[in-house]
C-alpha atoms as a PDB file:
ATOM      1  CA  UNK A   1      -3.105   2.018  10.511  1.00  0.00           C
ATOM      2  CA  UNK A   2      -5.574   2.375  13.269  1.00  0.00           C
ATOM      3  CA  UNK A   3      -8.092   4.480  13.267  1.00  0.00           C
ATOM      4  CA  UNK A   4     -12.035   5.372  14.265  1.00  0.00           C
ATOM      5  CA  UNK A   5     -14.791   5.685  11.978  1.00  0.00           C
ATOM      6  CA  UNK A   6     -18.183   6.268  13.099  1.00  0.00           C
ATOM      7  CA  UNK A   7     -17.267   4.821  16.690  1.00  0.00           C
ATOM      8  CA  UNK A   8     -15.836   1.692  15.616  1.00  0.00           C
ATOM      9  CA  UNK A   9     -12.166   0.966  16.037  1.00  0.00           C
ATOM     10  CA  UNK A  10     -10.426   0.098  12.824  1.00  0.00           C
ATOM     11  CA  UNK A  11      -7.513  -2.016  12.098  1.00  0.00           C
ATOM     12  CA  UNK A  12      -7.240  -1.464   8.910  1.00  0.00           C
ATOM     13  CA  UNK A  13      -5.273   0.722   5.997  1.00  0.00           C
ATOM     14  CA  UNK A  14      -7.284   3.546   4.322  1.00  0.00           C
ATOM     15  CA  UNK A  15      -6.552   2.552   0.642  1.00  0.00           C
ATOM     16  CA  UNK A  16      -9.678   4.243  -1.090  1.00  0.00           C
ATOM     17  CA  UNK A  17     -10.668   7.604   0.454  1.00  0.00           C
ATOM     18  CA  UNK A  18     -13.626   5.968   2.658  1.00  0.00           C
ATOM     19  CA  UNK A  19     -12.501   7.080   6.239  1.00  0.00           C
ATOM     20  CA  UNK A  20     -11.466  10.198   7.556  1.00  0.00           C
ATOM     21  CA  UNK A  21      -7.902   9.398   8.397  1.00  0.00           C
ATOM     22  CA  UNK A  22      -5.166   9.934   5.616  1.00  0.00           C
ATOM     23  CA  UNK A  23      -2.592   6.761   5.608  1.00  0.00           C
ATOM     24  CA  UNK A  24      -0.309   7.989   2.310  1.00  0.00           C
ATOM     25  CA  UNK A  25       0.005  11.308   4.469  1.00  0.00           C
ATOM     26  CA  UNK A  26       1.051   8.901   7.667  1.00  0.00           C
ATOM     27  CA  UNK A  27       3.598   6.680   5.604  1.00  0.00           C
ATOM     28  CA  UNK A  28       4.998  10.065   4.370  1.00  0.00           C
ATOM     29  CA  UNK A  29       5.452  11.490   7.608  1.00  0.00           C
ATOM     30  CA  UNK A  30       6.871   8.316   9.001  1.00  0.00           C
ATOM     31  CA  UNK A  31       9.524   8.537   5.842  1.00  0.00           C
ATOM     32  CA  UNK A  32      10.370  11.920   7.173  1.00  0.00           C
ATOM     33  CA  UNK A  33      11.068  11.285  10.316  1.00  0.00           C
ATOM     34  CA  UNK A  34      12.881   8.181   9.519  1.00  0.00           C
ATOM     35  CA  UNK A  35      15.608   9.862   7.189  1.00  0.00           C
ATOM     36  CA  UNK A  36      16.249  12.380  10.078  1.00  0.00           C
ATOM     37  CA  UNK A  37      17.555   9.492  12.352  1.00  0.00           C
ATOM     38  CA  UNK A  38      18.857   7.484   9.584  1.00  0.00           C
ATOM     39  CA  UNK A  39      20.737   7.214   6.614  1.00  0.00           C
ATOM     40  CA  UNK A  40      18.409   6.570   4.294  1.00  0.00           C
ATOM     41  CA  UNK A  41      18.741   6.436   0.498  1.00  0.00           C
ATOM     42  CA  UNK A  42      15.709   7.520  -0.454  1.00  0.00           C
ATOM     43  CA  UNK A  43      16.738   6.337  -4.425  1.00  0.00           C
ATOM     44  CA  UNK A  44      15.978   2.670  -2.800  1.00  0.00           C
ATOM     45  CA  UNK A  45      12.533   3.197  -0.782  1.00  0.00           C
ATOM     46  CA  UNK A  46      11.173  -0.195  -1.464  1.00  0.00           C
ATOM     47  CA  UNK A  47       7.281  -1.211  -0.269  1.00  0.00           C
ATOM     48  CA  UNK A  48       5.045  -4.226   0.185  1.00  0.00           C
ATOM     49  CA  UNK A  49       2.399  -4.820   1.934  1.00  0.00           C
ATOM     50  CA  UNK A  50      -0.649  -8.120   2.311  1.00  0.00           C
ATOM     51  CA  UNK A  51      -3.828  -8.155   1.667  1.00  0.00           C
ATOM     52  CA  UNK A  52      -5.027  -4.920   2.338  1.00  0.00           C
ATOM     53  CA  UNK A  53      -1.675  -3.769   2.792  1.00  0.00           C
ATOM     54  CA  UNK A  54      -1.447  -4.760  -0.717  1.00  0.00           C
ATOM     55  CA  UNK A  55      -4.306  -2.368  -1.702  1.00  0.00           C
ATOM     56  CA  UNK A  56      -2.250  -0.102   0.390  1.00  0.00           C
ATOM     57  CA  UNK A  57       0.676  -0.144  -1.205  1.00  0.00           C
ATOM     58  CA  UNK A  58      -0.859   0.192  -4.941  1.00  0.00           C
ATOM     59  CA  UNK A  59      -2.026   3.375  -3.188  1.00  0.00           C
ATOM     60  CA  UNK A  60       0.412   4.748  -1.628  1.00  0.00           C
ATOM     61  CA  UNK A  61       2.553   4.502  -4.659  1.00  0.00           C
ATOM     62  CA  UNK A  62      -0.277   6.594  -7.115  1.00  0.00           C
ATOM     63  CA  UNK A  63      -0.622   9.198  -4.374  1.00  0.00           C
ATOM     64  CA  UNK A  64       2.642   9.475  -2.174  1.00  0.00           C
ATOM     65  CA  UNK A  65       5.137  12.799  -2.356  1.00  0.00           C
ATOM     66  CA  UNK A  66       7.592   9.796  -2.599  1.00  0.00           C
ATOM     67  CA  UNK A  67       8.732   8.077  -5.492  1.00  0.00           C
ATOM     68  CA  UNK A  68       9.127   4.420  -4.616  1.00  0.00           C
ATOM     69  CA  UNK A  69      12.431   2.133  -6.410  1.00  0.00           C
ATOM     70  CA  UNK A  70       9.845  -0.419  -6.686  1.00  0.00           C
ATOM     71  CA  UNK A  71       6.415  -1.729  -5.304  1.00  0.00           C
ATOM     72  CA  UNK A  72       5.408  -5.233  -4.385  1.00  0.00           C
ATOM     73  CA  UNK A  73       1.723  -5.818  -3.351  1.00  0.00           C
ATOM     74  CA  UNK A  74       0.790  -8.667  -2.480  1.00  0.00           C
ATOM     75  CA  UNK A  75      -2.672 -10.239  -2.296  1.00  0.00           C
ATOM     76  CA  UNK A  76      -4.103  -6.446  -3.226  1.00  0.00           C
ATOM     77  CA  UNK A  77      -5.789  -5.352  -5.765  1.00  0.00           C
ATOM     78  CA  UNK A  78      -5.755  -2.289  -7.925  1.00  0.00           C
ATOM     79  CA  UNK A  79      -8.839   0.054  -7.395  1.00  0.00           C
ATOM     80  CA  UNK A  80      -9.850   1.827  -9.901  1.00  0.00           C
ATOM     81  CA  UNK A  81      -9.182   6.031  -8.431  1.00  0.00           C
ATOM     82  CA  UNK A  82      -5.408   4.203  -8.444  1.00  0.00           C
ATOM     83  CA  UNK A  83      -5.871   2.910 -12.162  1.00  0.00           C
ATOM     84  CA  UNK A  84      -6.602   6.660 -13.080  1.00  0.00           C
ATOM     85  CA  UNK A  85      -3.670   8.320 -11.147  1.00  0.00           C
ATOM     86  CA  UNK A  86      -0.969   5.310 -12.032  1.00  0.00           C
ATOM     87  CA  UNK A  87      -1.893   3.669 -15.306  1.00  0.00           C
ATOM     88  CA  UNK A  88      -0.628   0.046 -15.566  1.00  0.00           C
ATOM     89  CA  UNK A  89       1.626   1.385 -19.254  1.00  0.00           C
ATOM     90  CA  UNK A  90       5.086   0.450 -18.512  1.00  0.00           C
ATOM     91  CA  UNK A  91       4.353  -1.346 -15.144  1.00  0.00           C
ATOM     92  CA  UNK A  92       4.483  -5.136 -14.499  1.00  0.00           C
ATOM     93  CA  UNK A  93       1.861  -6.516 -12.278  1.00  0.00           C
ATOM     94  CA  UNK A  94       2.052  -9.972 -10.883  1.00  0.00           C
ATOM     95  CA  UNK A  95      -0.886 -12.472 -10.218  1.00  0.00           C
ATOM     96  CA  UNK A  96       0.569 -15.676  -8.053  1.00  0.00           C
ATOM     97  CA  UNK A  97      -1.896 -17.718  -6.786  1.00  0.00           C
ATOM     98  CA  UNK A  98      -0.850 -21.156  -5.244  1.00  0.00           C
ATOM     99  CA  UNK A  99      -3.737 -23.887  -4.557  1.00  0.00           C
ATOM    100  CA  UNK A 100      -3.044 -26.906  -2.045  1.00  0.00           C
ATOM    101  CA  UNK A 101      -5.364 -30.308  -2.921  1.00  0.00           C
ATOM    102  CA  UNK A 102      -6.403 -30.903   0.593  1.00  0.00           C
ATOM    103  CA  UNK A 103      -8.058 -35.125   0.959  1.00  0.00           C
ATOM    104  CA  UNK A 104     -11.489 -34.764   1.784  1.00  0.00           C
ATOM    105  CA  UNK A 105     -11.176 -37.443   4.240  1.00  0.00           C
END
C-alpha cells in the first residue's frame, strides 16, 4: 500500500495502472502466504475496502488470480479499465449516501 513514485512517498492503493508498483499482485501474494499458516477457505475470501480502498477492491476483484465470495467497496468507484474486464451484468452495485443537516449557527 506504500509505495514511491517519482520521489514522493505514497500512501495510497494502485487501483488504475498509474504507478509502478503492482497492489492486485501484493494482495495475491499476501493470500498465499496467509493460507500456508492458516486454514483458510478460500470458497469464502471476502473484501472491502474505503475510499480508495474501495477503488481498490473493484480492482482487485476484475484483475486478481483469486475469485472473491463477494466484494464490498465502499465509497469507490468503478473505473472504467475495471468496467471492461468485470462488466456490471449479473452484479449488484450499491450507492449509500447518508447526509447530516448541520444548523448554520
Amino acid at each position: 500500500m506504500q509505495g514511491t513514485y517519482n520521489g514522493e512517498t505514497l500512501f495510497q492503493w494502485n487501483a488504475h495502472f498509474i504507478f509502478p508498483w503492482d497492489d492486485v499482485k501484493f494482495i495475491d501474494h499476501l493470500i498465499e502466504n496467509l493460507k500456508l499458516e492458516y486454514a483458510i477457505d478460500t470458497n469464502r475470501l471476502y473484501l472491502t475496502g474505503m475510499s480508495n480502498g474501495g477503488f481498490m477492491t473493484f480492482f482487485s476483484a476484475a484483475y486478481s488470480n483469486h475469485q472473491w465470495a463477494a466484494i464490498a467497496p465502499i465509497a469507490g468507484l468503478i473505473s472504467a479499465n475495471v468496467l471492461q474486464v468485470m462488466p456490471l451484468k449479473g452484479r449488484y452495485h450499491f450507492a449509500i449516501c447518508m447526509v447530516q443537516r448541520i444548523p448554520l449557527s
